[in-house]
N, C-alpha and C. Protein backbone atom coordinates (compact mmCIF):
# COMPACT_ATOMS: atom_id res chain seq x y z
N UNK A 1 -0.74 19.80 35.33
CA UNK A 1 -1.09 18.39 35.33
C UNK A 1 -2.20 18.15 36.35
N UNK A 2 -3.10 17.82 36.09
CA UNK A 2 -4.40 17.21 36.94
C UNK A 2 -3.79 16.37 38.18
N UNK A 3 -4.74 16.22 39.32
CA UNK A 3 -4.21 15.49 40.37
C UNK A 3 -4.05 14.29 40.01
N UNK A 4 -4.98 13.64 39.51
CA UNK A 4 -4.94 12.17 38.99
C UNK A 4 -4.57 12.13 37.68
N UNK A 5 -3.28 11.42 37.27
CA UNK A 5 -3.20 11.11 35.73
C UNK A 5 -4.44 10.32 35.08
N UNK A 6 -4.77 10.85 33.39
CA UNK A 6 -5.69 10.82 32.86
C UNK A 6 -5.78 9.48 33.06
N UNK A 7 -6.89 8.33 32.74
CA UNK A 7 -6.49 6.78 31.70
C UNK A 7 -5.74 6.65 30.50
N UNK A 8 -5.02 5.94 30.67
CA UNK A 8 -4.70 5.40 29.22
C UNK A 8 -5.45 5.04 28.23
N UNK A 9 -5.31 4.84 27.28
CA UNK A 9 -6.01 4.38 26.19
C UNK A 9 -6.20 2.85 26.46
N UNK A 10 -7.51 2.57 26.43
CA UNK A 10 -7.79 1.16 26.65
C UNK A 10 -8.98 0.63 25.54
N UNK A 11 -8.90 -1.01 25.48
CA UNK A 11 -9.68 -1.23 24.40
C UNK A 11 -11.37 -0.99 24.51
N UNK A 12 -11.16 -0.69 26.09
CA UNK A 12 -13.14 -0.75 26.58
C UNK A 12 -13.44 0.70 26.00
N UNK A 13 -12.49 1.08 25.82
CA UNK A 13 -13.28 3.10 25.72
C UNK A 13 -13.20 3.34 24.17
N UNK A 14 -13.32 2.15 23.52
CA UNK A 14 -13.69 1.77 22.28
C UNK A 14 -15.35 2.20 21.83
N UNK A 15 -15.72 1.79 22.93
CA UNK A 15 -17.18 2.24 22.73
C UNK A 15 -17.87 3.64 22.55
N UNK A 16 -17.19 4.49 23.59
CA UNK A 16 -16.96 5.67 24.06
C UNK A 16 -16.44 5.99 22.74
N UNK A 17 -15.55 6.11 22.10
CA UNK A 17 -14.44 6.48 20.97
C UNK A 17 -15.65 6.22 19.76
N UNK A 18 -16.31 4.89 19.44
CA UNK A 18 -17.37 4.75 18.32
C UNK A 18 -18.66 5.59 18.78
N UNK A 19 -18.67 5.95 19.68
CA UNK A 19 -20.36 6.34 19.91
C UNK A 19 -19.74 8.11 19.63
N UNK A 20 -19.20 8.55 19.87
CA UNK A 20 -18.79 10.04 19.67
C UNK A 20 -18.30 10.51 18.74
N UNK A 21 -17.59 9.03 17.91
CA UNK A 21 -17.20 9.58 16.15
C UNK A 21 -18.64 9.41 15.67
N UNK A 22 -19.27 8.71 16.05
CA UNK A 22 -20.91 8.11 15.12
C UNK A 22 -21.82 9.49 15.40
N UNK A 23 -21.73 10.22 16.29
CA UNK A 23 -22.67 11.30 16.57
C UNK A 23 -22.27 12.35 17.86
N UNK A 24 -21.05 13.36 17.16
CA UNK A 24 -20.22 13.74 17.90
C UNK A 24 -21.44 15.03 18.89
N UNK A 25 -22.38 15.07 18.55
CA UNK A 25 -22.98 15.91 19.64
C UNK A 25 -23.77 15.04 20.85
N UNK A 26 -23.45 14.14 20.77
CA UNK A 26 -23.69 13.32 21.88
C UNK A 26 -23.48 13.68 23.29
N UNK A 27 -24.28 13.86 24.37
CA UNK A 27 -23.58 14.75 25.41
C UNK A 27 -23.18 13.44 26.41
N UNK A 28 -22.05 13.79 27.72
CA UNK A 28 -21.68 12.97 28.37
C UNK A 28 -22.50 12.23 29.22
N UNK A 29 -23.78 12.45 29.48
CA UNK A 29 -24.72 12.19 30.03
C UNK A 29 -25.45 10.92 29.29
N UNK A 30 -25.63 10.84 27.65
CA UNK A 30 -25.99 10.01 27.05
C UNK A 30 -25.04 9.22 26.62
N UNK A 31 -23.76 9.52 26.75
CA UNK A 31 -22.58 8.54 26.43
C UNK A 31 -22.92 7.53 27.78
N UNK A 32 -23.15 7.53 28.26
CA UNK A 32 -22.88 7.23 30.12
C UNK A 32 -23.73 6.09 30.03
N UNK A 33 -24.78 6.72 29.88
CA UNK A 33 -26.29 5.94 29.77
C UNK A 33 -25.81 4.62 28.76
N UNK A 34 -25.16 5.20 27.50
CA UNK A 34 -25.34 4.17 26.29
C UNK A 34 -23.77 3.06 26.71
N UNK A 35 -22.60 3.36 27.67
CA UNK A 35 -22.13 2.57 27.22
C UNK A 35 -21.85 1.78 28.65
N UNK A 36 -22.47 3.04 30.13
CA UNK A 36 -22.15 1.70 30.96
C UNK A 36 -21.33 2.65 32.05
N UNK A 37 -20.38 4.15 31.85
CA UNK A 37 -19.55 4.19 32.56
C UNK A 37 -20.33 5.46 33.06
N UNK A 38 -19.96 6.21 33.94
CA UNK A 38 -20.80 7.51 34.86
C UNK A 38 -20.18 8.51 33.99
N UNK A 39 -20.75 9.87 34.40
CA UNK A 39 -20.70 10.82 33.32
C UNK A 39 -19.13 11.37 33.86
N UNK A 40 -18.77 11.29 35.18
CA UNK A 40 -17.56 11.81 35.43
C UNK A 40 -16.24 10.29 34.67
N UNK A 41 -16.59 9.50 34.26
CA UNK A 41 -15.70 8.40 34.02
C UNK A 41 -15.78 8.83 32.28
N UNK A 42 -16.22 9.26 31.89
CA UNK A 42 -16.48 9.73 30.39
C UNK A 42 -15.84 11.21 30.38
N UNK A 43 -16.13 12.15 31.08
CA UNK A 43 -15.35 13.26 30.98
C UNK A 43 -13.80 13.35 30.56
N UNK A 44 -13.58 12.20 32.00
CA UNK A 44 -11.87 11.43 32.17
C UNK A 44 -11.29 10.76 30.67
N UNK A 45 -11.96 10.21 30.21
CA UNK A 45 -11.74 9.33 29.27
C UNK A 45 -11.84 10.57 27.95
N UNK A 46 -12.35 11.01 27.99
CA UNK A 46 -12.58 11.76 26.39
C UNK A 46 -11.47 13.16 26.73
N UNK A 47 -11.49 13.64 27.77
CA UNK A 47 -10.30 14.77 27.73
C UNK A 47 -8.33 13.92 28.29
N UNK A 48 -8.57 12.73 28.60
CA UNK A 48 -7.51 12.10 28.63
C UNK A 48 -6.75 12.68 27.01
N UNK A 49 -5.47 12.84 27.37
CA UNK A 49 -4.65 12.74 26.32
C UNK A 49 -4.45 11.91 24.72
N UNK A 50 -4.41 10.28 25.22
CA UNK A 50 -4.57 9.37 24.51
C UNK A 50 -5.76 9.48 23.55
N UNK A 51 -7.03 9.60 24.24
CA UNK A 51 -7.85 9.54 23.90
C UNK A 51 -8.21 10.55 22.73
N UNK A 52 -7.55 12.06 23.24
CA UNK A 52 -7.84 12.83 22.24
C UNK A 52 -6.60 12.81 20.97
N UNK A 53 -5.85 11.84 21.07
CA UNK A 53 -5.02 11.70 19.93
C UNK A 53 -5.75 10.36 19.13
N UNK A 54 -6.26 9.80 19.32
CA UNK A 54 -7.11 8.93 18.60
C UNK A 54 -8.52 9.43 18.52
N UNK A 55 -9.22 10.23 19.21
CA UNK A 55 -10.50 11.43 18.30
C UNK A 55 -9.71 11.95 17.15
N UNK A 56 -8.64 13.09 17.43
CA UNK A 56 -8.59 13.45 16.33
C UNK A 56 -8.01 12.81 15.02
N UNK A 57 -6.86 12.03 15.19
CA UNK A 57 -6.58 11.10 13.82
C UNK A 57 -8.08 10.60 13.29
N UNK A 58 -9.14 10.32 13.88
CA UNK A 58 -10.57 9.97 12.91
C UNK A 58 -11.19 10.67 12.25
N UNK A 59 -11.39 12.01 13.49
CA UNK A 59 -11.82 12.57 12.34
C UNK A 59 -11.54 13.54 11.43
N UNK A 60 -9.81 13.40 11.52
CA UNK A 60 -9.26 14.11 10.12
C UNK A 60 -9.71 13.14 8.82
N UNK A 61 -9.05 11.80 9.09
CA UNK A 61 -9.75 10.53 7.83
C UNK A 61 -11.64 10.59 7.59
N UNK A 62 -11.84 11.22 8.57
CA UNK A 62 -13.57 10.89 8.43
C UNK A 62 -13.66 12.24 7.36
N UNK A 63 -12.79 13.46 7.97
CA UNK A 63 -13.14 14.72 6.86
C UNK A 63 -12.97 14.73 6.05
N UNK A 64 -11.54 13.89 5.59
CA UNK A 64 -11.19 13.90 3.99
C UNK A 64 -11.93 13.22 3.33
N UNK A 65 -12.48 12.15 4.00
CA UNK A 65 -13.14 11.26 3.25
C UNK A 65 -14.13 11.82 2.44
N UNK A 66 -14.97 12.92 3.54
CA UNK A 66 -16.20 13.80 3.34
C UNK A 66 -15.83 14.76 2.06
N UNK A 67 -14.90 15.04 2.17
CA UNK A 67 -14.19 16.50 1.24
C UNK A 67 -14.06 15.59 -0.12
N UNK A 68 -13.34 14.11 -0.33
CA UNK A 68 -13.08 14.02 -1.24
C UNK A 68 -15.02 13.57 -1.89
N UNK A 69 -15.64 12.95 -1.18
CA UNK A 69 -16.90 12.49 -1.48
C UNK A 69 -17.64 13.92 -2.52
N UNK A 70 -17.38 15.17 -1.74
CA UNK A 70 -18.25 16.07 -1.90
C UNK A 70 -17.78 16.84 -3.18
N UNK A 71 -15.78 16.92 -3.45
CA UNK A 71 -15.25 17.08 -4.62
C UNK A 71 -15.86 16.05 -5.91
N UNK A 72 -15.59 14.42 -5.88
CA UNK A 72 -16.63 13.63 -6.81
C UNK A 72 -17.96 14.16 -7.43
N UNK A 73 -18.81 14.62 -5.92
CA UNK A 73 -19.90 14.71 -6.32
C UNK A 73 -20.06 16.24 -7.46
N UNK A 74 -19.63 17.47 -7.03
CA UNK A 74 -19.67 18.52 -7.73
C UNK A 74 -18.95 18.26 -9.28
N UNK A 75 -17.70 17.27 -9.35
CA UNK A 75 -17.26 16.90 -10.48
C UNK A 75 -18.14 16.63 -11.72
N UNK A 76 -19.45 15.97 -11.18
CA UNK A 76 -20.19 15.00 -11.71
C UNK A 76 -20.05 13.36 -11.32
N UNK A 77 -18.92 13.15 -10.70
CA UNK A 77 -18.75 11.83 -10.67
C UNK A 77 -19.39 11.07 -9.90
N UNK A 78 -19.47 9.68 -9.53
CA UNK A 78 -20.21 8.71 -9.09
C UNK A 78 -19.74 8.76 -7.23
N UNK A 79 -20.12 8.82 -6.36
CA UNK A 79 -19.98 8.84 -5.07
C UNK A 79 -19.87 7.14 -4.09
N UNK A 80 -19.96 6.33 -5.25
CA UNK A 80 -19.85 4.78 -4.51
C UNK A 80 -18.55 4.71 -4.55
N UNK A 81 -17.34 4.80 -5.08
CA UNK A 81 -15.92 4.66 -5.39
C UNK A 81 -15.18 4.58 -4.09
């Protein structure tokens, strides 16, 4: 266990949480810049626990989404659905 317990999940690291599903090679340095918090307050926040249980529930839904998009498309079928 780390000296300091992680943060909790809070609604501000919402931003943090959209800017890293939107363009997950984003480095902590430009998260920092874009949402306001220092690069060590972003480290905290993205390897926090919470946090990484709500990364990954997205982007399992973001993959399937992708998988089923990309099954449609090879089908022949229409990709707006």
């Amino acid at each position: 266990m780390p000296k300091r317990p992680y943060p909790r999940w809070q609604r501000r690291h919402e931003s943090v949480f959209r800017l890293l599903l939107r363009d997950p090679r984003t480095t902590l340095k430009e998260c920092a810049r874009a949402t306001g918090y220092s690069p060590s307050q972003i480290s905290r926040i993205v390897n926090s626990p919470d946090y990484q249980r709500h990364y990954r529930a997205a982007r399992k839904i973001i993959n399937e989404e992708i998988s089923r998009s990309v099954i449609r498309r090879l089908a022949g079928g229409r990709d707006d659905a």
